[in-house]
Each structure stands twice: as C-alpha cells, then as structure tokens.
Protein backbone atom coordinates (compact mmCIF):
# COMPACT_ATOMS: atom_id res chain seq x y z
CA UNK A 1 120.23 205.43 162.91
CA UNK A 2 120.36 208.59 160.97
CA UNK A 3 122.42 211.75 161.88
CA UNK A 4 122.05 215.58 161.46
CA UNK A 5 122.94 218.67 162.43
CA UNK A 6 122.29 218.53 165.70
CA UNK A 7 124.99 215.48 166.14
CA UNK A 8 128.03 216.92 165.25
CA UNK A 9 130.82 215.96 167.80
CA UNK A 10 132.77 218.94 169.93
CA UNK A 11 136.34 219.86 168.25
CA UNK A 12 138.52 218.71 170.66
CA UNK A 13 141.16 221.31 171.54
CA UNK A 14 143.94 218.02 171.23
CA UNK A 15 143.23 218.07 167.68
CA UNK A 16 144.61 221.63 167.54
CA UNK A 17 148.11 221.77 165.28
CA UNK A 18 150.55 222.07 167.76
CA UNK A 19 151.75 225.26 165.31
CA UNK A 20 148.26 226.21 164.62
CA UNK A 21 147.60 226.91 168.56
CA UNK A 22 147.78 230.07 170.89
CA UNK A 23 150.59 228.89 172.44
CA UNK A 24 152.61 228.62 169.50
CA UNK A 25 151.78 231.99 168.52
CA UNK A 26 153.70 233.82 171.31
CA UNK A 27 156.84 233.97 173.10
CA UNK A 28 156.75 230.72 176.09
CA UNK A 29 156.91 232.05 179.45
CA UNK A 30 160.90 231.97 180.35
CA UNK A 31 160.73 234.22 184.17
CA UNK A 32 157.53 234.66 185.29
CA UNK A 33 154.63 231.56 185.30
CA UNK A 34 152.26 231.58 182.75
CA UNK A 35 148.25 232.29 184.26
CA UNK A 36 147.37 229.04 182.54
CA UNK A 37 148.10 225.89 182.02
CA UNK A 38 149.33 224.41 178.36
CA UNK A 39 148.55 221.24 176.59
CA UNK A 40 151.35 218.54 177.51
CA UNK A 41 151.95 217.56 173.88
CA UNK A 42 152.41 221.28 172.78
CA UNK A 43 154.62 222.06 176.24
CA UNK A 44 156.86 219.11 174.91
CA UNK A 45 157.59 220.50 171.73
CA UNK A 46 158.25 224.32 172.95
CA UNK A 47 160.50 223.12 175.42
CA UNK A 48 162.55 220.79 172.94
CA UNK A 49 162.97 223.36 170.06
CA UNK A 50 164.23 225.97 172.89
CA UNK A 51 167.18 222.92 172.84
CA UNK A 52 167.37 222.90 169.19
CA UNK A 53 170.31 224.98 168.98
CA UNK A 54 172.30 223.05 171.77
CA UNK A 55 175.33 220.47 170.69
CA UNK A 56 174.53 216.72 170.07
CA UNK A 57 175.82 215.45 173.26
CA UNK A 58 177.52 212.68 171.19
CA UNK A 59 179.38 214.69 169.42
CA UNK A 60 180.53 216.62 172.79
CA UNK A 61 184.52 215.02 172.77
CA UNK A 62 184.99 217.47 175.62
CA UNK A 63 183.22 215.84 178.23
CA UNK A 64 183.55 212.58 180.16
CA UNK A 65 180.47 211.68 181.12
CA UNK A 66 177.98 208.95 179.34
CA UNK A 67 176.32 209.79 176.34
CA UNK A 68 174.22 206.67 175.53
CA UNK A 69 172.84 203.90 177.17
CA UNK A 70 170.66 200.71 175.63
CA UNK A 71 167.00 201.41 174.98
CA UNK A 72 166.47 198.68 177.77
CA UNK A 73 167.97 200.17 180.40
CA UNK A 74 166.65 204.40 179.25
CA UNK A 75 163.48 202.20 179.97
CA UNK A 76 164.41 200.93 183.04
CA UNK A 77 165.51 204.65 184.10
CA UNK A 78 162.50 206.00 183.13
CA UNK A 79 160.13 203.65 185.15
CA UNK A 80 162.09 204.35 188.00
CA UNK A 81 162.61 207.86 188.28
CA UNK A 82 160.47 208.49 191.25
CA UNK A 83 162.06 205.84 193.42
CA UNK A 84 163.31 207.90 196.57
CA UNK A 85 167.38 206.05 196.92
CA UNK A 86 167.30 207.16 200.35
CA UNK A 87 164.10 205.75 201.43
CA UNK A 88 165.93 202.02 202.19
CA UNK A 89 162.65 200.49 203.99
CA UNK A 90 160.42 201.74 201.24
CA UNK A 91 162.40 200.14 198.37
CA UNK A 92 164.41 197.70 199.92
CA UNK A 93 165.06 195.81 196.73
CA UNK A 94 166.37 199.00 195.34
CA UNK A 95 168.82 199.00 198.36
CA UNK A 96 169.82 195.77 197.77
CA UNK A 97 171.03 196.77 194.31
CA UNK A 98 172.83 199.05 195.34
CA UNK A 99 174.67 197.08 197.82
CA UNK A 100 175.77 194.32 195.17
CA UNK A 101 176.77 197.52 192.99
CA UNK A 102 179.01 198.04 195.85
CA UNK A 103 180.31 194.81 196.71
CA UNK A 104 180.72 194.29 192.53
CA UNK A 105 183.31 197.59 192.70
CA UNK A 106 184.95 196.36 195.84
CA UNK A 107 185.69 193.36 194.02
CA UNK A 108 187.25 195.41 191.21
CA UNK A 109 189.18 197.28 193.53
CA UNK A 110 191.03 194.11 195.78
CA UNK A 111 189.10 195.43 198.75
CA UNK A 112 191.32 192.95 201.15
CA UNK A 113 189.16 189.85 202.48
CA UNK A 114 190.37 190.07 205.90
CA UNK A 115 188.99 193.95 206.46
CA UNK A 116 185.30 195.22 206.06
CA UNK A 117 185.08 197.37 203.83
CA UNK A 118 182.29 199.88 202.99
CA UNK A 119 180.71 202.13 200.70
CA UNK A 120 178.07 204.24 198.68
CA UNK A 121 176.95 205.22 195.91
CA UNK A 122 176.96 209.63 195.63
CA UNK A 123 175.47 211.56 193.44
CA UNK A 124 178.62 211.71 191.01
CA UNK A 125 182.31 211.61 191.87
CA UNK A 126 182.18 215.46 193.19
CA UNK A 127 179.67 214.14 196.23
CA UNK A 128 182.22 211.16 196.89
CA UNK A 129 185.41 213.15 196.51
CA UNK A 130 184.07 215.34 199.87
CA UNK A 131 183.18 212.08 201.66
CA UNK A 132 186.40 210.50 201.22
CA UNK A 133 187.76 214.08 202.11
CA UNK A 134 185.60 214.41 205.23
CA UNK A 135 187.01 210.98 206.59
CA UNK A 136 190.06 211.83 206.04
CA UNK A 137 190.03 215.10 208.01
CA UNK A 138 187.90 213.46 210.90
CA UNK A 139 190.34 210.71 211.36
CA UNK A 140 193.11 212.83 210.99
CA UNK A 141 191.39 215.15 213.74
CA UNK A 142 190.86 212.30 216.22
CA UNK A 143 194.23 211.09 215.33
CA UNK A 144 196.42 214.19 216.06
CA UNK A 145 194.54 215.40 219.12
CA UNK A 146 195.85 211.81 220.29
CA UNK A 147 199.31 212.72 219.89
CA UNK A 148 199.32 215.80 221.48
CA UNK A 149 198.94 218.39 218.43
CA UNK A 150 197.48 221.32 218.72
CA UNK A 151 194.14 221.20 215.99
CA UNK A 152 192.41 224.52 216.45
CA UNK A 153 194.88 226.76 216.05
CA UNK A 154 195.97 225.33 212.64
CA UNK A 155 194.32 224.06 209.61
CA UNK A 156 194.62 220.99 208.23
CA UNK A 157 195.91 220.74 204.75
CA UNK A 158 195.50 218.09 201.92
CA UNK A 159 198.55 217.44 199.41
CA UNK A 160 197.22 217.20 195.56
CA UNK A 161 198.99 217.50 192.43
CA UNK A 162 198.09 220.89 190.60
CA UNK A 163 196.17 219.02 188.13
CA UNK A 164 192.90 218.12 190.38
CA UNK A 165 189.61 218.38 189.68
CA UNK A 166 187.73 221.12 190.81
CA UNK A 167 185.65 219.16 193.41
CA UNK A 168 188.71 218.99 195.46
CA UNK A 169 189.53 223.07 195.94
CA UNK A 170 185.58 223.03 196.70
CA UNK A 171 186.37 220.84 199.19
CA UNK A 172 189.26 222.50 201.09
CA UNK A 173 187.19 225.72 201.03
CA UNK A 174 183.92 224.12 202.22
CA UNK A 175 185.90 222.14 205.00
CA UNK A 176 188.30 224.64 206.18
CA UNK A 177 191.70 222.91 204.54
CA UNK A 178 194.71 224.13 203.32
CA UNK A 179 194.78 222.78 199.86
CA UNK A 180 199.19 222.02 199.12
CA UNK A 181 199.28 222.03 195.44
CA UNK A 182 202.66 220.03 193.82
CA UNK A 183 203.17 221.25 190.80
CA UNK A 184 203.40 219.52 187.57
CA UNK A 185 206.14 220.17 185.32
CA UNK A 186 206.25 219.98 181.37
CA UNK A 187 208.24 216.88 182.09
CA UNK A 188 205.95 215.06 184.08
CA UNK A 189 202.32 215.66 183.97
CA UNK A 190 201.09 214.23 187.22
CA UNK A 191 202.32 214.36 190.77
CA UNK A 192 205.66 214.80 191.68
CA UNK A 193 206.31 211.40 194.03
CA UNK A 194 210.03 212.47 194.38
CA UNK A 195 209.62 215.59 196.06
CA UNK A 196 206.08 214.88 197.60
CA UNK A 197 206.68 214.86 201.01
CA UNK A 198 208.29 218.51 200.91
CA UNK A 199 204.77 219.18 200.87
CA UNK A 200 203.43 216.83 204.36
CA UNK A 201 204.05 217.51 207.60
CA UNK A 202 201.78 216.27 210.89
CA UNK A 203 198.62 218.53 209.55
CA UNK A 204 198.12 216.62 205.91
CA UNK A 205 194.71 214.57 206.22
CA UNK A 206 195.93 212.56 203.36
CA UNK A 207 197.32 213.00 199.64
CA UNK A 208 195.16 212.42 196.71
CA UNK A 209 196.46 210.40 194.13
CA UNK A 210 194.43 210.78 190.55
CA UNK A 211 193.84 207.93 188.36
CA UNK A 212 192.92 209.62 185.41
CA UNK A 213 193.90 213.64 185.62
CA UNK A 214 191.03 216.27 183.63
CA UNK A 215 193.83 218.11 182.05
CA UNK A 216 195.45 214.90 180.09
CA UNK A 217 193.97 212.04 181.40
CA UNK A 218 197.34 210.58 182.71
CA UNK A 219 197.86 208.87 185.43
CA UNK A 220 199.51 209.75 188.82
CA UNK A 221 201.89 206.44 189.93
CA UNK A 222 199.80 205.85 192.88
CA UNK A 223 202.02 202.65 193.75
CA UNK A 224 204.82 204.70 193.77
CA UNK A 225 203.32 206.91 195.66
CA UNK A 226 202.48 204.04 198.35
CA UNK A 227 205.96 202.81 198.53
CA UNK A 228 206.87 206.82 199.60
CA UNK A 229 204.28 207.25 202.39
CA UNK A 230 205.19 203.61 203.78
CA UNK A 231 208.65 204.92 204.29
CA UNK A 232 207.31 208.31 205.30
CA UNK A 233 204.87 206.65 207.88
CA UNK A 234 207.78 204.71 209.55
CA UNK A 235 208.74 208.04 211.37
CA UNK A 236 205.57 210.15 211.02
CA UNK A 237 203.40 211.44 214.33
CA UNK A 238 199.98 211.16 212.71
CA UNK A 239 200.45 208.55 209.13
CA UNK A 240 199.61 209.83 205.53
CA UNK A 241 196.94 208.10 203.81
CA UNK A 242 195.71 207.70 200.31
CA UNK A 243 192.78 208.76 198.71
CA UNK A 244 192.69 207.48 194.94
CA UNK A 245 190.05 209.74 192.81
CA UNK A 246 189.35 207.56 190.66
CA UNK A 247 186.34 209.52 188.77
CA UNK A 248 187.71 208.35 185.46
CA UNK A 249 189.99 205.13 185.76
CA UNK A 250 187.98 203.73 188.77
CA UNK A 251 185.78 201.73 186.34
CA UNK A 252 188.45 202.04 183.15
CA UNK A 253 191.87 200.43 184.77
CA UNK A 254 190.35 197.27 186.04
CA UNK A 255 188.94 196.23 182.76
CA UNK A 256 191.84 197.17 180.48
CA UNK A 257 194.90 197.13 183.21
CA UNK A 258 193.97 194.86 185.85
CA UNK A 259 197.53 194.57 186.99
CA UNK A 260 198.26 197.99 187.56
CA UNK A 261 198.73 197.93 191.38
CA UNK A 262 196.50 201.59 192.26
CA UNK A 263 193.66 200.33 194.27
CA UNK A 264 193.17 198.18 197.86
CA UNK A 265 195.96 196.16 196.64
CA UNK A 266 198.28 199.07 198.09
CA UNK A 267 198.46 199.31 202.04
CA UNK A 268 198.35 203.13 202.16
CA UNK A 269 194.62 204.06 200.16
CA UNK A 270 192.24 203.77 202.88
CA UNK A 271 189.37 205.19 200.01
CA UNK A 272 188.17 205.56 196.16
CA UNK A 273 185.90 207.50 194.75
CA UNK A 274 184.44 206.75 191.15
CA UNK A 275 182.15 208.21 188.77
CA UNK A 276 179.30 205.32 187.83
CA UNK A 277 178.73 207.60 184.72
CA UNK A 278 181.91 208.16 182.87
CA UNK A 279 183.30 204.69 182.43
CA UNK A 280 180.67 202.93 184.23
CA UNK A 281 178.92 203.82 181.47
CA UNK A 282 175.42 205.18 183.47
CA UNK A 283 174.19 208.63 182.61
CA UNK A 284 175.22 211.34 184.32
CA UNK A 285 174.48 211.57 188.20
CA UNK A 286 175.95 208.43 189.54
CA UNK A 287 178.87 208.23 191.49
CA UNK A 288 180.94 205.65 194.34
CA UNK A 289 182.90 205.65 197.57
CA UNK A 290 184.19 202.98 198.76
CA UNK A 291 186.35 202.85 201.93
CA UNK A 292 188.98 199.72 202.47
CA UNK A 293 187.68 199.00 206.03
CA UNK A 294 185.51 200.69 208.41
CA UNK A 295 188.12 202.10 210.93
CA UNK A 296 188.42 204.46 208.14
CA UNK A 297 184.97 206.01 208.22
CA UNK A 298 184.66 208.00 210.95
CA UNK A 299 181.27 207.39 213.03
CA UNK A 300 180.58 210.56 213.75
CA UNK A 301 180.01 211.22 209.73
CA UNK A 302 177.70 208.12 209.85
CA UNK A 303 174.29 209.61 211.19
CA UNK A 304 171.39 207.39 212.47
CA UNK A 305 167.94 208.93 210.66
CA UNK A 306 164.69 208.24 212.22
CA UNK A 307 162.46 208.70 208.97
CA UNK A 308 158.85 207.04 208.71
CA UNK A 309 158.77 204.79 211.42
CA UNK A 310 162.13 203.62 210.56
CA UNK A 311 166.21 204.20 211.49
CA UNK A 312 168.38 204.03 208.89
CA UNK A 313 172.28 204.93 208.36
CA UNK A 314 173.39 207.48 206.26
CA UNK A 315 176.41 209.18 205.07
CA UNK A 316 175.65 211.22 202.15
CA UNK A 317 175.53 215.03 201.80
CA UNK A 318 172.47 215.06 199.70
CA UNK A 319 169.24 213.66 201.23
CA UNK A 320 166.38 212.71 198.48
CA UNK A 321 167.43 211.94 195.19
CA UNK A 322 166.19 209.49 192.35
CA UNK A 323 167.46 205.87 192.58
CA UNK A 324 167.19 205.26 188.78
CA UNK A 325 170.87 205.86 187.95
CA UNK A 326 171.68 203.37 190.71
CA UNK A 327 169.04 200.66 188.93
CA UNK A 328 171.14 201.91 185.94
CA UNK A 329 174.28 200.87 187.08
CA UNK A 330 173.40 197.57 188.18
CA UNK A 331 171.82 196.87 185.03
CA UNK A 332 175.07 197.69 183.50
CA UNK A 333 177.04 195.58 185.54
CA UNK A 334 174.64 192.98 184.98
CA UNK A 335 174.18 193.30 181.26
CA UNK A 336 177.69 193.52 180.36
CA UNK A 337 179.73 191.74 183.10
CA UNK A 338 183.59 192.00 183.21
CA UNK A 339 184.35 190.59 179.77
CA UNK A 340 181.59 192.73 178.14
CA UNK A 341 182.99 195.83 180.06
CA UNK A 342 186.69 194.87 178.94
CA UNK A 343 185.43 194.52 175.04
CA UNK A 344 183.57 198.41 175.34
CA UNK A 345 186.69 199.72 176.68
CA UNK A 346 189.18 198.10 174.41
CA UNK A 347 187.04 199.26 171.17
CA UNK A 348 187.12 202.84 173.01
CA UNK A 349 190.96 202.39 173.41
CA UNK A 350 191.42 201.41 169.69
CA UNK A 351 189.38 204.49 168.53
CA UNK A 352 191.56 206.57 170.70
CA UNK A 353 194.59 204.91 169.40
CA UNK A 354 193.24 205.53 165.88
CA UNK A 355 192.63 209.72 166.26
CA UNK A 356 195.98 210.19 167.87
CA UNK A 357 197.81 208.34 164.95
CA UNK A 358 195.67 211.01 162.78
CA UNK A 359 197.10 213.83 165.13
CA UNK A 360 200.60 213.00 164.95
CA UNK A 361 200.67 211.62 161.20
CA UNK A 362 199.64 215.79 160.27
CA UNK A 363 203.22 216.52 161.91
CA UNK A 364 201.72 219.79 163.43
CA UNK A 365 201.05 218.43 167.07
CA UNK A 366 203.08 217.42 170.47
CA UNK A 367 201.55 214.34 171.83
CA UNK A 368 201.12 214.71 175.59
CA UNK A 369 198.36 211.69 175.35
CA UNK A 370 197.99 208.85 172.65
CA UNK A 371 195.45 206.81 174.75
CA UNK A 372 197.91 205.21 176.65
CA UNK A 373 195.90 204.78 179.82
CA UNK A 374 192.50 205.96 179.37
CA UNK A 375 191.50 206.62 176.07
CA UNK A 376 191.93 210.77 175.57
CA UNK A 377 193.97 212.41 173.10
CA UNK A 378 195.72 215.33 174.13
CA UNK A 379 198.30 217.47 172.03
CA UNK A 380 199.19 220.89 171.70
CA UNK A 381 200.67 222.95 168.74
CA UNK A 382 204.55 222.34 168.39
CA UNK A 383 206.53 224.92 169.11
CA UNK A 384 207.57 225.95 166.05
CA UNK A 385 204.42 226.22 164.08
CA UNK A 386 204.35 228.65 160.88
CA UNK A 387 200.85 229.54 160.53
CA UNK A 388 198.87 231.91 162.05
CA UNK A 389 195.91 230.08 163.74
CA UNK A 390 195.53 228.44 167.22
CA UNK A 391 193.73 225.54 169.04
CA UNK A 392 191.18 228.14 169.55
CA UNK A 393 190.92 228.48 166.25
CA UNK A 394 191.12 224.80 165.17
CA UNK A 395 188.26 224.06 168.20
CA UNK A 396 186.03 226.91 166.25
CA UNK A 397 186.15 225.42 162.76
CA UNK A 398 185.67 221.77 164.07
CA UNK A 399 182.42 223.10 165.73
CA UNK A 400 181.15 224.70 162.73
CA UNK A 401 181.07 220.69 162.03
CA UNK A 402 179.04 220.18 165.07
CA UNK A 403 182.55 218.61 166.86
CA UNK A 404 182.54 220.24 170.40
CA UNK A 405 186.24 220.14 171.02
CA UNK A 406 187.97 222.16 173.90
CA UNK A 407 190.72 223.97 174.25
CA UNK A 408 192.53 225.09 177.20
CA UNK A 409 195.54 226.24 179.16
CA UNK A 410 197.71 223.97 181.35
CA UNK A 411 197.36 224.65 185.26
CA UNK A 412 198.96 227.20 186.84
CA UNK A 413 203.07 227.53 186.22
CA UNK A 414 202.39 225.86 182.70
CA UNK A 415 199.29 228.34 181.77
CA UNK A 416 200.94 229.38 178.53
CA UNK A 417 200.90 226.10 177.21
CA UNK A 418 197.52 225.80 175.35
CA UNK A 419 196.04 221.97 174.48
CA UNK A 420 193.28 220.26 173.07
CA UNK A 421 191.84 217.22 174.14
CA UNK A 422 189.01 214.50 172.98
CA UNK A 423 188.05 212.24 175.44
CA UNK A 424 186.67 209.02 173.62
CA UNK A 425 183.48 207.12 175.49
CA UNK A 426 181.80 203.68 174.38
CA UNK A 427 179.63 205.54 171.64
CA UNK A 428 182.04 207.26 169.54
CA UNK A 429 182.46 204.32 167.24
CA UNK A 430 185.42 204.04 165.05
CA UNK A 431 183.05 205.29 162.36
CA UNK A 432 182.26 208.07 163.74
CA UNK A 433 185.75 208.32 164.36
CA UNK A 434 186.74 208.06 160.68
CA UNK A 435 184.18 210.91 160.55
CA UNK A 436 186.07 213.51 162.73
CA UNK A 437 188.98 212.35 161.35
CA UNK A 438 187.79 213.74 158.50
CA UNK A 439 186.29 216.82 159.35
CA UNK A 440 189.80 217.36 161.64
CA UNK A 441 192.11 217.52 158.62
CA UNK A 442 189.71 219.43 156.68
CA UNK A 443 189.73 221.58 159.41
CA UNK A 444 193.33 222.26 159.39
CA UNK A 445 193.30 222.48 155.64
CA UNK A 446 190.75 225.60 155.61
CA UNK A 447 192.52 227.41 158.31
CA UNK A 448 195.56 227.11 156.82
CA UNK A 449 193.97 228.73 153.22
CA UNK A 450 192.07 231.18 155.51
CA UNK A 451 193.06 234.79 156.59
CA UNK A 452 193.27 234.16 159.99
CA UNK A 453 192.55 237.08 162.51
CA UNK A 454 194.32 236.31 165.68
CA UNK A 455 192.33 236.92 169.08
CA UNK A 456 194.11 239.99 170.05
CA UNK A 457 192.84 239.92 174.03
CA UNK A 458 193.23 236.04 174.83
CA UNK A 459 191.33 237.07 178.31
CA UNK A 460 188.40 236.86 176.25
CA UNK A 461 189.09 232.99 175.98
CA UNK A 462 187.87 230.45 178.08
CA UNK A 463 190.36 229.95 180.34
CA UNK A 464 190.18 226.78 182.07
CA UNK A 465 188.26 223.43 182.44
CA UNK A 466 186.70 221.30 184.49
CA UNK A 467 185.13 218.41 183.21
C-alpha cells in the first residue's frame, strides 16, 4: 500500500509536552474554576509541583502519624478508596474486617471474657476521643438523675491532666463540659494521682488518663490512677470512671510493655480510644474505640439507620467516609502479626534510644524523654546555657537540612519552659538516624560560630502544639 500526503495521521493533543502546552504557560486556576477542562496527565503534574516546596513527610520528626506503608498494602488502599465504610450491607466483607480489627485490639487490650465488649473504628483518635466522651457524659447523666442530683442547672465536668490533646477541650466545648485541668509540675510531667480527686466531685463524667502525652510522650500511671478511684468509688454518689486515650500507646504498650497494667485489665476504664495510624502503623485517618462492655455505651448514642432498604447501627459522628484505611489496618495486623509488630517497635525504640544518647552526650540538653515508653525524645536547653541561640533557633537550622523539628512551650503554669521533641515512627531507620544525628551536631556547631540575632518579640513564635 503506498502513502501520501493525504494520509498523514492527526497530532494528538496527548503528545503535547506537558511544558510545551497552554496550560503550562499560565498561572493554574487556585479560587475561581477554570472554563475548561485540562488534560489529566498535565493536571497531575501542576498540582504536584504546587507541593514541591512542602517538607518530605519522612523527614517530619514532629508529627505522629504514619509516614510509610508497604507498596502492597498503598495498593490495596488505592483499589479501595471508593468503598463507602458505612454502607455495612453493601460491603459486608469490608464490615467483617473491621470487626476482626476490633476483636484483634480487644484482645490487646484484656477486654475481660466474661463482659461484651464493643467498639469502632473513627476516623482518627479525635472522632473516638468524643465518643468515649459522649458515653461518659450520657451515663453519667442517667446515672446522677438516679440519685437525686440536680443535672440542668450544672454542668458536668471532665478531670484531665493539663497536658491533653486538643481533641479533648474540643470536646468539653462542643458538649457543654467543664473541662478540670490538674496541672503538671516540672517534677512530674503527667497527672497528678495524689491530689486528683481535689479535682472530682458528683458532676465528673470520668477522668482521662493519657497513655502517651503530645507534650513528652510520657505516660500518666493509669493503674495508679485505678487503685485511687476504687477507693474514691467506695463512698462516691455517682462512681468515676476511666477513659484511657490511648492515641499513641494504644497500639505501642502492648507490643513493647505488655505487662504494664493500663488497659481492661484495670476495673475502673470502662473505654480506649486509639489512633490506627500512629503506631498502628496505617496512614493517617484511622482511628478505634473500644468500650469494656456494653452497659457502658449508652443506647441512646447508638442510632438505628434505615439506609437502602436496610437498618443498620451506628455510632459514629461522621456518616460516609472511605473504608480503605480500615482494609489498611487489617492488612497490617495481618501482615505483621504480634511478633512482627513487637520487632517494628523495638527497632523504633532502639533508634530513639540512639538520638537521645546523641542529645545528652553534647552536654547542652535536660532530658525530660530518652524513649523510655514510647519512643520520643524530648529535652530542653539547661538552664545555664552560655550561648546566645534557642530551640527556635536550633529547629531553624535543622530545617535548612530538610529536618522538620518543633519547638514549643510547656502547658500552661510551665509556658516558659521551651522543648524540642522528635517523635521516632517505623520508617526513620537507624540510618537515617545516623543522618540527623549528623546534621543535629552540625547544627549546634554553626550556631554556636554564628552571630546569632535573638527573636526580640517571642509572640511571633509558634506557641503551642498539637500533634
């Protein structure tokens, strides 16, 4: 067959350089919809060079939450994204996984045998956190009208140590709770048990004990804290209960701990809540509650849906949402089982171990976490320190190396105490460790040659964290 002019093919527009096309040659649309549609392949690459000058999340030491999971199960995540986890009917093995997910955590937790207990998975620890704070505030409600106390003229309150997580004054302001803050003291950096019942009376829904709190990572003696409220109970009108947030340790402790007494094992937690993607080791979105038997769950928070045809239970705040985080946390419980889960976190714990030895071994720093629990680091600046920079300073020059490391004040009554923390997760490797190492000491080195200009208005500083 012979060819000619008349044959030549069209030029496909997808042959366009992605750099050579209109598209490329103007400023993307950022408020207002474009009138026309762009190529997929050149959309992709816009949108990921307007992330170009973000942080490489693994290099982010300031936040808990995962930063890698196996190619196999990003795959499975990605074929599953448009699973719907609250249509149960619809994707009933997808329900089922999440079921074992939480039966597999109750099991971690010493859920007793003899009660039935019950849970969910939330969308993080935040959406748990107000479901474990909602039962406690029903029950409490049912509870005290019971007795004879007066619950409309007075709020309830909820008894926390000053170092809790944001999610929990969002709670107390979204519920209508009195949130009764015990202070931590530069002596000991998690609740006070001693003096905690100053703070309870017959309105406290419960006291949240922290396994794992954001400032330092340490840990609140939750058994302790038991062994008070059993005595406290004894003589109480309406008893104190427990609720463990457990966003960090939940899926941590077990593995590298497993006879720390925190969980079911104690008589006065009636409810966990966990986040499935700090040390569950799931990207971010996945979280648990888990409650030690049902007379703990209000029914009137359980509400009956009638939704295509079918009637189904639910609990949660949030309505649609993907299932694929849930997929991803079976997979990891699956994958890895409890031996493969205790080798990720003991690596993680050695690597933490290993940066707080090069912390203290610089003689600059006061430990107030060497990985003893969960594997952070956490240290300020000893008092008397000669040179003229700051752990704003030292968090400035590490990011220059692309090390996103906060800094922070103390909560409130210890706000001029400024710290610095890393938070180690399964990916930072102990090379990568022996990296920052590296790039930390250098760090210090430079700013101790440099002319240093002190921040003169330290209101321009962040001040404060929640992660």
């Amino acid at each position: 067959m012979l060819y000619g002019k008349n044959d030549q093919s069209k030029t496909s527009l997808y042959a366009r350089p992605i750099f050579g096309s209109p598209s490329s040659d103007r400023d993307i649309p950022k408020y207002k919809l474009n009138p026309d549609p762009i190529e997929p392949r050149i959309a992709y690459q816009l949108v990921k060079d307007e992330l170009l000058d973000e942080g490489v999340a693994r290099q982010n030491l300031a936040t808990f939450c995962q930063t890698y999971m196996e190619p196999e199960a990003t795959k499975l995540l990605g074929e599953t994204l448009e699973k719907n986890a609250i249509d149960k009917s619809e994707y009933p093995r997808t329900a089922e996984l999440e079921n074992r997910c939480v039966n597999m955590i109750a099991d971690l937790w010493h859920a007793p045998e003899q009660e039935n207990y019950m849970g969910t998975s939330t969308v993080g620890s935040s959406e748990a956190c107000m479901l474990g704070g909602m039962a406690m505030k029903f029950r409490w409600r049912t509870r005290a009208e019971k007795a004879g106390i007066d619950v409309i003229s007075r709020r309830p309150n909820l008894v926390i140590s000053s170092g809790y997580q944001v999610c929990w004054e969002k709670f107390c302001v979204y519920w209508d709770v009195d949130m009764r803050l015990v202070p931590m003291t530069r002596d000991n950096m998690s609740i006070d048990v001693a003096n905690v019942t100053d703070y309870i009376d017959e309105y406290t829904i419960g006291v949240v004990g922290i396994l794992g709190i954001t400032y330092t990572g340490c840990y609140d003696d939750i058994e302790a804290l038991d062994a008070k409220l059993t005595e406290y109970n004894k003589t109480a009108k309406v008893s104190v209960p427990i609720h463990v947030d457990a966003a960090s340790g939940g899926l941590y402790t077990p593995f590298m701990e497993p006879d720390l007494k925190w969980d079911f094992r104690l008589d006065n937690v009636v409810s966990i809540n966990t986040s499935g993607h700090k040390y569950g080791l799931v990207y971010p979105g996945i979280g648990w509650v888990l409650w030690r038997d049902c007379d703990y769950l209000p029914q009137e928070l359980i509400f009956k849906v009638s939704y295509l045809g079918g009637e189904m239970p639910t609990m949660a705040i949030n309505f649609s949402r993907s299932a694929s985080q849930i997929i991803g946390q079976f997979y990891n419980f699956m994958r890895f089982g409890y031996n493969g889960y205790k080798e990720i976190h003991q690596r993680t714990h050695d690597v933490a171990v290993f940066l707080a030895k090069t912390v203290e071994d610089t003689g600059r720093f006061e430990m107030y976490n060497n990985g003893e629990h969960l594997p952070i680091v956490c240290y300020k600046l000893k008092d008397d320190n000669a040179h003229e920079w700051t752990l704003y300073d030292l968090a400035d020059r590490l990011q220059m190396k692309g090390w996103q490391v906060p800094a922070y004040p103390l909560p409130a009554d210890l706000q001029d105490t400024i710290i610095q923390r890393y938070v180690v997760r399964a990916d930072f490797g102990m090379n990568m460790a022996d990296e920052f190492a590296d790039d930390f000491r250098n760090a210090i080195d430079e700013l101790d040659k440099a002319r240093v200009l002190s921040e003169k208005n330290p209101d321009n500083r962040v001040r404060g964290f929640t992660h």
